[in-house]
N, C-alpha and C. Protein backbone atom coordinates (compact mmCIF):
# COMPACT_ATOMS: atom_id res chain seq x y z
N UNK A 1 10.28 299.42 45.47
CA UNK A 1 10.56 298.03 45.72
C UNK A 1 9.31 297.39 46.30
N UNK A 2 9.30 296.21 45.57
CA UNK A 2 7.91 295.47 46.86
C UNK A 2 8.24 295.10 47.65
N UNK A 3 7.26 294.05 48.48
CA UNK A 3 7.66 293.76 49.90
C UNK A 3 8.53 292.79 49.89
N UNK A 4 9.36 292.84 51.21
CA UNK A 4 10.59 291.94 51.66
C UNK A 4 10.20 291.02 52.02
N UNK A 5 10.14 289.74 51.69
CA UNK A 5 9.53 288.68 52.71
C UNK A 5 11.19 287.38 53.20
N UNK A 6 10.90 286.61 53.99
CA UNK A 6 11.81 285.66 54.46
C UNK A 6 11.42 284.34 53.78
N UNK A 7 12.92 284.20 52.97
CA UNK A 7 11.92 282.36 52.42
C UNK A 7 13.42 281.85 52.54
N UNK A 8 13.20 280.85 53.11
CA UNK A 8 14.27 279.88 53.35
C UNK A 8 15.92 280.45 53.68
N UNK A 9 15.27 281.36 54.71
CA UNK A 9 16.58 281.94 55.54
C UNK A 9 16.88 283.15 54.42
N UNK A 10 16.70 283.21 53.41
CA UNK A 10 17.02 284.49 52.21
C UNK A 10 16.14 285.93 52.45
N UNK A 11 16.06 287.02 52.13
CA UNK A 11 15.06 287.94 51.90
C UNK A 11 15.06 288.04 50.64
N UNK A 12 13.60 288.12 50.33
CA UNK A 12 13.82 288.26 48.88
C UNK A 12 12.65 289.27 48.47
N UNK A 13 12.72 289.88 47.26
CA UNK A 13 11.29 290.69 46.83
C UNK A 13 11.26 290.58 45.01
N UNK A 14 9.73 290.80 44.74
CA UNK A 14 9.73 291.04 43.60
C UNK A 14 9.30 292.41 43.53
N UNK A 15 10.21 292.70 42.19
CA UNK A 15 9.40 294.42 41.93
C UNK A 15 9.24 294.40 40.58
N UNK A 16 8.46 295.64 39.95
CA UNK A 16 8.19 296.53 38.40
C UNK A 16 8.85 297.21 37.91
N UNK A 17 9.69 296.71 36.98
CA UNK A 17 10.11 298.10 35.93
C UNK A 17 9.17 298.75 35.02
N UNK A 18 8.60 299.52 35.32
CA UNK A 18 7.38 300.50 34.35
C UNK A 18 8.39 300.46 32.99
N UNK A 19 7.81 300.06 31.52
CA UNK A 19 8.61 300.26 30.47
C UNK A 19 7.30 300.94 30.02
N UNK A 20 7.32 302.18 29.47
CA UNK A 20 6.16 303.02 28.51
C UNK A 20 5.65 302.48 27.42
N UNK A 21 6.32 301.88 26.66
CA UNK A 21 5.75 301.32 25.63
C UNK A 21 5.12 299.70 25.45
N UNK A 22 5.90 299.15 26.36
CA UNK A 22 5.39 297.70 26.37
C UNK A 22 4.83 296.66 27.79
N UNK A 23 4.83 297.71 29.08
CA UNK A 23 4.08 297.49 30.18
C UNK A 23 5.18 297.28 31.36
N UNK A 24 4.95 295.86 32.02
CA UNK A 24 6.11 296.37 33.18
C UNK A 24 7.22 294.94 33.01
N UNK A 25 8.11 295.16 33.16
CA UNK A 25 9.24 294.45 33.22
C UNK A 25 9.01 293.86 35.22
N UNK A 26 9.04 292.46 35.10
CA UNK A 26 9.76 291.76 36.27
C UNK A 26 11.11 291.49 36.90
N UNK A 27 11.14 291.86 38.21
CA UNK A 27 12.30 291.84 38.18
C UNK A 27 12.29 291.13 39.96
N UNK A 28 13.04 289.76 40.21
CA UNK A 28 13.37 289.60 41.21
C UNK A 28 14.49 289.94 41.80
N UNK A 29 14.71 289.90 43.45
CA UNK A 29 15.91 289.81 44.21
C UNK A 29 16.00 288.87 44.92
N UNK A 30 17.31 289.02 45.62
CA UNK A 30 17.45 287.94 46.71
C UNK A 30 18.50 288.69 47.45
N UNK A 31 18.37 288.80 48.90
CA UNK A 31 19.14 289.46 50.05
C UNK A 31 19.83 288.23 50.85
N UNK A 32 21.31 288.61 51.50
CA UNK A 32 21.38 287.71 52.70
C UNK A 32 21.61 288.76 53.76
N UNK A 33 21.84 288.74 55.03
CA UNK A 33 22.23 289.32 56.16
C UNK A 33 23.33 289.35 55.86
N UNK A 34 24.26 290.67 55.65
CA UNK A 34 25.98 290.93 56.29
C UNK A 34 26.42 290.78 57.36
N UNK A 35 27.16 291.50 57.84
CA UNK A 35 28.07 292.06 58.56
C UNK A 35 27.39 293.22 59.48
N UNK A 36 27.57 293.26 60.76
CA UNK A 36 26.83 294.61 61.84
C UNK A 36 25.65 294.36 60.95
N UNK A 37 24.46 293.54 61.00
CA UNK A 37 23.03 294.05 60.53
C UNK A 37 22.41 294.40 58.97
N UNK A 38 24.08 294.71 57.99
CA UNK A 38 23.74 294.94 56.73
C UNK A 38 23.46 294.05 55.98
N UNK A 39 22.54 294.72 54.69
CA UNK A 39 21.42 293.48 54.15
C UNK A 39 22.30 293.56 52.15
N UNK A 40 23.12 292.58 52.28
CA UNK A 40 23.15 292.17 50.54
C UNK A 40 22.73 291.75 49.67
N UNK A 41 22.96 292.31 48.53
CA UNK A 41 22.23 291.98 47.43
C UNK A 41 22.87 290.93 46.63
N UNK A 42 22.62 289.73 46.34
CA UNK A 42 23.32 288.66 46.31
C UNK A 42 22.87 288.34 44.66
N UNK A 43 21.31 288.10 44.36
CA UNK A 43 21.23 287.57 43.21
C UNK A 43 19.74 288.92 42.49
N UNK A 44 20.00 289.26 41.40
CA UNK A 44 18.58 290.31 40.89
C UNK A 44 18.50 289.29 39.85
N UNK A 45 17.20 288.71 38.87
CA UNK A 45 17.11 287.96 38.38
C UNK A 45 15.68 288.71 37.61
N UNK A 46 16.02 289.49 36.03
CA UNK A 46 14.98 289.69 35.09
C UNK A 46 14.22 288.97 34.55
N UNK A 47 13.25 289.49 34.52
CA UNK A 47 11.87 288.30 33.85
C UNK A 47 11.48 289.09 32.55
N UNK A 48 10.08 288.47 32.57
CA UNK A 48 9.41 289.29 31.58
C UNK A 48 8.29 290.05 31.34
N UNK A 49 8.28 290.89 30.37
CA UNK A 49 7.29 292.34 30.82
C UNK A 49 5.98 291.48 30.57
N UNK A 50 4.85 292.35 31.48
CA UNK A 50 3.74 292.43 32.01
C UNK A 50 3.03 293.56 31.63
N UNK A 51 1.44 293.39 32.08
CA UNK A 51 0.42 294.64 31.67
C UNK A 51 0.47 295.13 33.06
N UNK A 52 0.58 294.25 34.30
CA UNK A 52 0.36 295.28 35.20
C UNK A 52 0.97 295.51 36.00
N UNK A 53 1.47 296.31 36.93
CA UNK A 53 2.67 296.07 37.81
C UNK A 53 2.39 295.01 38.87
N UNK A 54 1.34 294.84 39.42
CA UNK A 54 1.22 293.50 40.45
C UNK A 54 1.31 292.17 40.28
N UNK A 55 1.32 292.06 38.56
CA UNK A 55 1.69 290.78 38.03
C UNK A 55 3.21 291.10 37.96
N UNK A 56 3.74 291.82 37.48
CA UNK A 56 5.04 291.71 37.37
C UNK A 56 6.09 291.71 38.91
N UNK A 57 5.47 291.99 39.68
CA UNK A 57 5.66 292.10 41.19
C UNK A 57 5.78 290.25 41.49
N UNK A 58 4.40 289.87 41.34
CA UNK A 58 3.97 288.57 41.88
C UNK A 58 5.32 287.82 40.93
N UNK A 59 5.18 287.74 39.54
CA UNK A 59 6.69 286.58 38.97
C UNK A 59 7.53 287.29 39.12
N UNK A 60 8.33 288.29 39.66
CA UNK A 60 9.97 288.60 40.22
C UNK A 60 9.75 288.08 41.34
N UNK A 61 9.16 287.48 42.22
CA UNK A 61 9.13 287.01 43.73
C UNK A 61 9.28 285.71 43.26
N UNK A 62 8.30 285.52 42.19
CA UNK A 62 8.32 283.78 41.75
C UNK A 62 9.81 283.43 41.21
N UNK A 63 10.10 284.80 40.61
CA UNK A 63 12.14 284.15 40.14
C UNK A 63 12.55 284.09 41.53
N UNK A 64 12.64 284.79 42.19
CA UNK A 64 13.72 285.00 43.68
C UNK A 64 13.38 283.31 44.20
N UNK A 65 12.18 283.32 44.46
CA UNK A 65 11.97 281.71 45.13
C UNK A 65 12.86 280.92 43.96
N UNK A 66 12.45 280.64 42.81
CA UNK A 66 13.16 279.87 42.16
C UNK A 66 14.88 279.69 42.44
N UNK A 67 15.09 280.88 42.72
CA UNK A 67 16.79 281.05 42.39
C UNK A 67 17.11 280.62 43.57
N UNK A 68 16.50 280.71 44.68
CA UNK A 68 16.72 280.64 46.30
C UNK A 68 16.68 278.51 46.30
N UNK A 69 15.66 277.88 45.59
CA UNK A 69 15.54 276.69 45.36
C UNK A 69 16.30 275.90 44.72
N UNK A 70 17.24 276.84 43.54
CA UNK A 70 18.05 276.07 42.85
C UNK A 70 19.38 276.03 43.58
N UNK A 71 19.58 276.95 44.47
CA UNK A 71 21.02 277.56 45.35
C UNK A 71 20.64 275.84 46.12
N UNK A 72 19.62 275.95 47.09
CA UNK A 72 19.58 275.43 47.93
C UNK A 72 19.74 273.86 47.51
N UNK A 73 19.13 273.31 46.15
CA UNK A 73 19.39 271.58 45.86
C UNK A 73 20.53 271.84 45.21
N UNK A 74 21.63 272.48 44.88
CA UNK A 74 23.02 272.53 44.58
C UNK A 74 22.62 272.10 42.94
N UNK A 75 22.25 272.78 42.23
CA UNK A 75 21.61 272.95 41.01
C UNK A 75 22.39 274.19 40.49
């Protein structure tokens, strides 16, 4: 998983799906805080494959913000 960061009260991360034949698949999340401290997984949001995993890292973070932006203007 990549790193967790805090954007607009959400946690969110982007990560890499390594695909062998065609490079890396993007893939965002989005976390809220539970219950006693536990962390949910609320929204995963697929993108599209990449040559390298740090690009595909960088746009799954860019979906999570997006999805976190559209929640938030009631979109």
């Amino acid at each position: 998983m990549g790193a967790v960061i805090l954007y607009k009260g959400y946690k969110i991360s982007g990560q890499s799906s390594p695909s062998y034949i065609e490079g890396c698949h993007s893939l965002g999340t989005v976390y809220r805080n539970g219950r006693a401290g536990s962390i949910i997984e609320v929204a995963r949001i697929e993108g599209r494959i990449f040559q390298t995993m740090k690009e595909a890292e960088e746009h799954g973070l860019h979906l999570a913000k997006e999805w976190v932006d559209r929640r938030q203007s009631g979109s």
